[in-house]
C-alpha atoms as a PDB file:
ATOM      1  CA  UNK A   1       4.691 -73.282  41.470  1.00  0.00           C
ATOM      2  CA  UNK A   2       0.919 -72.722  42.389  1.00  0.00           C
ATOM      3  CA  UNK A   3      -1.222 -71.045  40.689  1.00  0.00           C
ATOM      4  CA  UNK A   4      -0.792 -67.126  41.389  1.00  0.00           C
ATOM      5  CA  UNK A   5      -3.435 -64.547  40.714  1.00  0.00           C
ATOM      6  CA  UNK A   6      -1.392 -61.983  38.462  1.00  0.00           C
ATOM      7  CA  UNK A   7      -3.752 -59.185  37.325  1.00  0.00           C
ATOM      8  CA  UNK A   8      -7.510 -58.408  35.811  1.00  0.00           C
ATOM      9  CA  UNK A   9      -7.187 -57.753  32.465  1.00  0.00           C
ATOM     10  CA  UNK A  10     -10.036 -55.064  31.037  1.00  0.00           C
ATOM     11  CA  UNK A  11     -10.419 -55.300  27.757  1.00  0.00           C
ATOM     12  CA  UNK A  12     -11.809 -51.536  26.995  1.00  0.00           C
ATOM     13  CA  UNK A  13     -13.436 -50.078  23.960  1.00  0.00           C
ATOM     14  CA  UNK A  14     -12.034 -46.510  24.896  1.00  0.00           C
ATOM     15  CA  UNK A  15      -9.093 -46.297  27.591  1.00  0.00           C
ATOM     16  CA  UNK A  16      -9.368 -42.414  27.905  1.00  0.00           C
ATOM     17  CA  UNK A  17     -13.156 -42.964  28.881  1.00  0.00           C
ATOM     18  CA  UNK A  18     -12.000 -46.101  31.712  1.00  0.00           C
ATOM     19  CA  UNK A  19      -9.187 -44.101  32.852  1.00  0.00           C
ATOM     20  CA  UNK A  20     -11.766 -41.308  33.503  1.00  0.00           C
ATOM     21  CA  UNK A  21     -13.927 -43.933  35.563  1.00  0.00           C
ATOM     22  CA  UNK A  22     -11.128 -45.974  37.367  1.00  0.00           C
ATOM     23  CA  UNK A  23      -8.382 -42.884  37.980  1.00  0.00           C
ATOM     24  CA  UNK A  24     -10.267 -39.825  37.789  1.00  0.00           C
ATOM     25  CA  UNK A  25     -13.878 -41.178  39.931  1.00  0.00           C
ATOM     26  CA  UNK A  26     -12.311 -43.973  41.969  1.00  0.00           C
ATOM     27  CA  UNK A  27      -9.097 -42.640  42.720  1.00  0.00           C
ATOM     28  CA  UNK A  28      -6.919 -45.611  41.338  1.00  0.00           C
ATOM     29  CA  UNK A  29      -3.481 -44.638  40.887  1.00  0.00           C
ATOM     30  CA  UNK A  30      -1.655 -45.083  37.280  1.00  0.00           C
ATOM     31  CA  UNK A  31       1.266 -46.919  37.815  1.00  0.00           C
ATOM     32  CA  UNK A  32       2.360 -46.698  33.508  1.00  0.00           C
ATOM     33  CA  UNK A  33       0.653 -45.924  30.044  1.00  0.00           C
ATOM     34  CA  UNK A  34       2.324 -47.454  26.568  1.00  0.00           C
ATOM     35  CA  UNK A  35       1.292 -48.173  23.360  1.00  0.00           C
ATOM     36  CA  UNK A  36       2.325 -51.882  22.062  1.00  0.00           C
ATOM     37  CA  UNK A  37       1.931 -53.035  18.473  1.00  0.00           C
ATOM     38  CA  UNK A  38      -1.463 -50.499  18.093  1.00  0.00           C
ATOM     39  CA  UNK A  39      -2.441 -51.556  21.355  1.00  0.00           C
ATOM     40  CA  UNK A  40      -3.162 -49.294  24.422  1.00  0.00           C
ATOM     41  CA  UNK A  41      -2.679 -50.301  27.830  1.00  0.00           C
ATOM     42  CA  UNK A  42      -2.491 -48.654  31.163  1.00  0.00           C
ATOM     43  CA  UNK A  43      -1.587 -50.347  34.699  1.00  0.00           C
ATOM     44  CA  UNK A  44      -3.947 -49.426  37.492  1.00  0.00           C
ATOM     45  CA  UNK A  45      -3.303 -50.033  41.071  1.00  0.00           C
ATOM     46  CA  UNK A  46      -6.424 -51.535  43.387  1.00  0.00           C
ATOM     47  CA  UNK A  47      -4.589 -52.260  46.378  1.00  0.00           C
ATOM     48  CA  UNK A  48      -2.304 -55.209  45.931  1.00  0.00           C
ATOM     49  CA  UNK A  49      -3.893 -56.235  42.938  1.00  0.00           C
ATOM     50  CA  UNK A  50      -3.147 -54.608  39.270  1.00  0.00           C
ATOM     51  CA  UNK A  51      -5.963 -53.538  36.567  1.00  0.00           C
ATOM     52  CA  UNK A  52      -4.520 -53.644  33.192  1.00  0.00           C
ATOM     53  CA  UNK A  53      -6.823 -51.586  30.723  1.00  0.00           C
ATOM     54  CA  UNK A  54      -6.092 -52.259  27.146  1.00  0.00           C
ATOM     55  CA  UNK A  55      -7.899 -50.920  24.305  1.00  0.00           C
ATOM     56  CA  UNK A  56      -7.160 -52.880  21.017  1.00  0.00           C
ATOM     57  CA  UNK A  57      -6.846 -50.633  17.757  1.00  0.00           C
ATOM     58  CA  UNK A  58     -10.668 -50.141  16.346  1.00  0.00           C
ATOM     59  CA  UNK A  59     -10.143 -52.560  13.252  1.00  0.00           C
ATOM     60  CA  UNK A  60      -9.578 -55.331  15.927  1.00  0.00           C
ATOM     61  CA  UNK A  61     -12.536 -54.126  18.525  1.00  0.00           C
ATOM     62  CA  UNK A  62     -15.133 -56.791  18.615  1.00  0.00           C
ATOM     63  CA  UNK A  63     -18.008 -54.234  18.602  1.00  0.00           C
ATOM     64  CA  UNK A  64     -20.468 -57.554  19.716  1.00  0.00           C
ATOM     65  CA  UNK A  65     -18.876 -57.968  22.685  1.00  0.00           C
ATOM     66  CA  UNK A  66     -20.924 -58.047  25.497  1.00  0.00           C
ATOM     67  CA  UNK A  67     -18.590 -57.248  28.411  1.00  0.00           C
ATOM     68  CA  UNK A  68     -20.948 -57.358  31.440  1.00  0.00           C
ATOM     69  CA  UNK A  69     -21.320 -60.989  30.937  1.00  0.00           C
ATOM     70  CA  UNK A  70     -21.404 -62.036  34.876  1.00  0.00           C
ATOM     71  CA  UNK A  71     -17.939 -60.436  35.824  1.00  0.00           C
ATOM     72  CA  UNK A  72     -18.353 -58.325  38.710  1.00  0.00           C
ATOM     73  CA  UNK A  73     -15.348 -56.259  40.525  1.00  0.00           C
ATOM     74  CA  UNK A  74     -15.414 -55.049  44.312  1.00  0.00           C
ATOM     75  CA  UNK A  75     -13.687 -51.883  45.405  1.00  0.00           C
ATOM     76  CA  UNK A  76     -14.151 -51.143  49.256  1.00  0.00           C
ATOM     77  CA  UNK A  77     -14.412 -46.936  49.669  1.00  0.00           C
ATOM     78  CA  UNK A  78     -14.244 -44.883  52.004  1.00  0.00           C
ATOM     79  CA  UNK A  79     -17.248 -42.801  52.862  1.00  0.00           C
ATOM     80  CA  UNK A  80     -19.612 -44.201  50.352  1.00  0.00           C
ATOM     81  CA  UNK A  81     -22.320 -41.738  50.055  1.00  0.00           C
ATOM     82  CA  UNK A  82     -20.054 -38.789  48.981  1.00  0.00           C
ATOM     83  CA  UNK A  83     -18.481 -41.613  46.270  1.00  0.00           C
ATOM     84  CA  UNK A  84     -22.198 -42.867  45.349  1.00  0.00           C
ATOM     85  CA  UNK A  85     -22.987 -38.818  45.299  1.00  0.00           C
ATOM     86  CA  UNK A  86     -20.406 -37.997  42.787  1.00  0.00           C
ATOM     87  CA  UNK A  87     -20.927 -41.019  40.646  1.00  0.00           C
ATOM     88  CA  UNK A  88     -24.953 -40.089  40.177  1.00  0.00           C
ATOM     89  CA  UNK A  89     -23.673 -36.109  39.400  1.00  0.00           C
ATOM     90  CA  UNK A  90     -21.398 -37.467  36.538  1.00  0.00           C
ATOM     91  CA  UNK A  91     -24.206 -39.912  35.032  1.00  0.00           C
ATOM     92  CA  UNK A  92     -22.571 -43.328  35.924  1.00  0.00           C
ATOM     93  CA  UNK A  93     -24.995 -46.046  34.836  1.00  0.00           C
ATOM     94  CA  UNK A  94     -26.444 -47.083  38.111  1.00  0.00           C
ATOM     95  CA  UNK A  95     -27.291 -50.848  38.396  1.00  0.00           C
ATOM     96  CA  UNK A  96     -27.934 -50.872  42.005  1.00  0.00           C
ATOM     97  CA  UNK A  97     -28.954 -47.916  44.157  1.00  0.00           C
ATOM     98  CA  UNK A  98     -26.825 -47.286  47.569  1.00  0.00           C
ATOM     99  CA  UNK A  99     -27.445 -49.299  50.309  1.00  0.00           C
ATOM    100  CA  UNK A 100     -26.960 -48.202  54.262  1.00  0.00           C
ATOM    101  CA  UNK A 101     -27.712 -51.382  56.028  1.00  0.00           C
ATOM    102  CA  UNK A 102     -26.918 -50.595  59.850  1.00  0.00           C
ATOM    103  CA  UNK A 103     -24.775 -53.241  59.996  1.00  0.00           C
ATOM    104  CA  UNK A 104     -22.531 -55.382  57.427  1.00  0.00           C
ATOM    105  CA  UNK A 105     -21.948 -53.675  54.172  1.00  0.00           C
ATOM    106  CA  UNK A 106     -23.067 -50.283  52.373  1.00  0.00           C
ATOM    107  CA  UNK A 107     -22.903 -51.007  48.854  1.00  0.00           C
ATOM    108  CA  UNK A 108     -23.333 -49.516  45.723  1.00  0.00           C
ATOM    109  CA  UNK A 109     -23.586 -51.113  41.945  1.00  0.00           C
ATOM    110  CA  UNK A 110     -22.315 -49.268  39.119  1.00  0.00           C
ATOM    111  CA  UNK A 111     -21.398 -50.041  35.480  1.00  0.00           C
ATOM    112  CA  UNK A 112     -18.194 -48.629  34.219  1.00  0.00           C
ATOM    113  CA  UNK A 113     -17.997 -47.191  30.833  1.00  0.00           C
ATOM    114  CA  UNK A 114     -18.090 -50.467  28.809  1.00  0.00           C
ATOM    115  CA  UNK A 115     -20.728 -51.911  30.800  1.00  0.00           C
ATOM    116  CA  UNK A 116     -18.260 -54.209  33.342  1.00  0.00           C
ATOM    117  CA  UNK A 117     -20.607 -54.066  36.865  1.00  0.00           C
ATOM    118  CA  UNK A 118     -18.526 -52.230  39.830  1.00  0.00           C
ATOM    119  CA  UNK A 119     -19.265 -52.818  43.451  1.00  0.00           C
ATOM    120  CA  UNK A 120     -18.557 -50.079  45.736  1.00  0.00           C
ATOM    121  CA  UNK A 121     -18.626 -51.391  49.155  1.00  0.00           C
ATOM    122  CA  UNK A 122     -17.707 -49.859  52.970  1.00  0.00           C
ATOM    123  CA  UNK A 123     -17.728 -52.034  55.992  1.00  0.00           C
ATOM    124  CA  UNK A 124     -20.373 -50.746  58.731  1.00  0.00           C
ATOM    125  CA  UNK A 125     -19.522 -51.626  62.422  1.00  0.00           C
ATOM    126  CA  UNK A 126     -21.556 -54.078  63.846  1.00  0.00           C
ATOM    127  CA  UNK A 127     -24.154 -52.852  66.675  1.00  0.00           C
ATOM    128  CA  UNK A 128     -22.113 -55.098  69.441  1.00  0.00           C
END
């Protein structure tokens, strides 16, 4: 068998605070919540790829970890601005401000919650 891409696993410090990113501001859709063995997790749908979000119980957080660390995630959006809009209004760490090239990609760099670096990207028509 080759090598299949099965999910991106976020390890979270606070899955109430990602859920409130990934569901409530980018619209992701909860497929299941449990609770395994102390541990958290909740499935996220991102097209036809799954987020897993699992928070591990505080006495095995690593509260060192640095979870930025190069890792970068791309969402493409619909109407950009009014996403970009509603991010700034809830005071979502901004890494990148929103970009409206006339042709390409609008994009827009955001951290979520435990500091993981979000693209938001919409396709612009080309001027042909």
């Amino acid at each position: 068998m080759s090598s299949v891409f099965a999910n991106l696993i976020l390890d979270v410090g606070d899955i109430d605070r990602s859920l409130a990113f990934y569901h409530d501001m980018l619209n992701l859709p909860i497929d299941r919540q449990e609770v395994l063995e102390g541990h958290r997790l909740a499935y996220l749908h991102a097209g036809d790829t799954q987020i897993l979000l699992l928070q591990q119980p505080k006495n095995e957080q690593d509260p060192s970890l640095h979870r930025s660390g190069g890792l970068v995630m791309k969402f493409y959006v619909s109407e950009i601005w009014k996403v970009a809009s509603n991010l700034q209004e809830k005071r979502v760490k901004i890494l990148q401000e929103l970009e409206m090239p006339a042709c390409g990609e609008r994009t827009f760099l955001v951290a979520d919650p435990d500091g993981y670096a979000v693209l938001l990207a919409e396709p612009v028509d080309t001027l042909n």
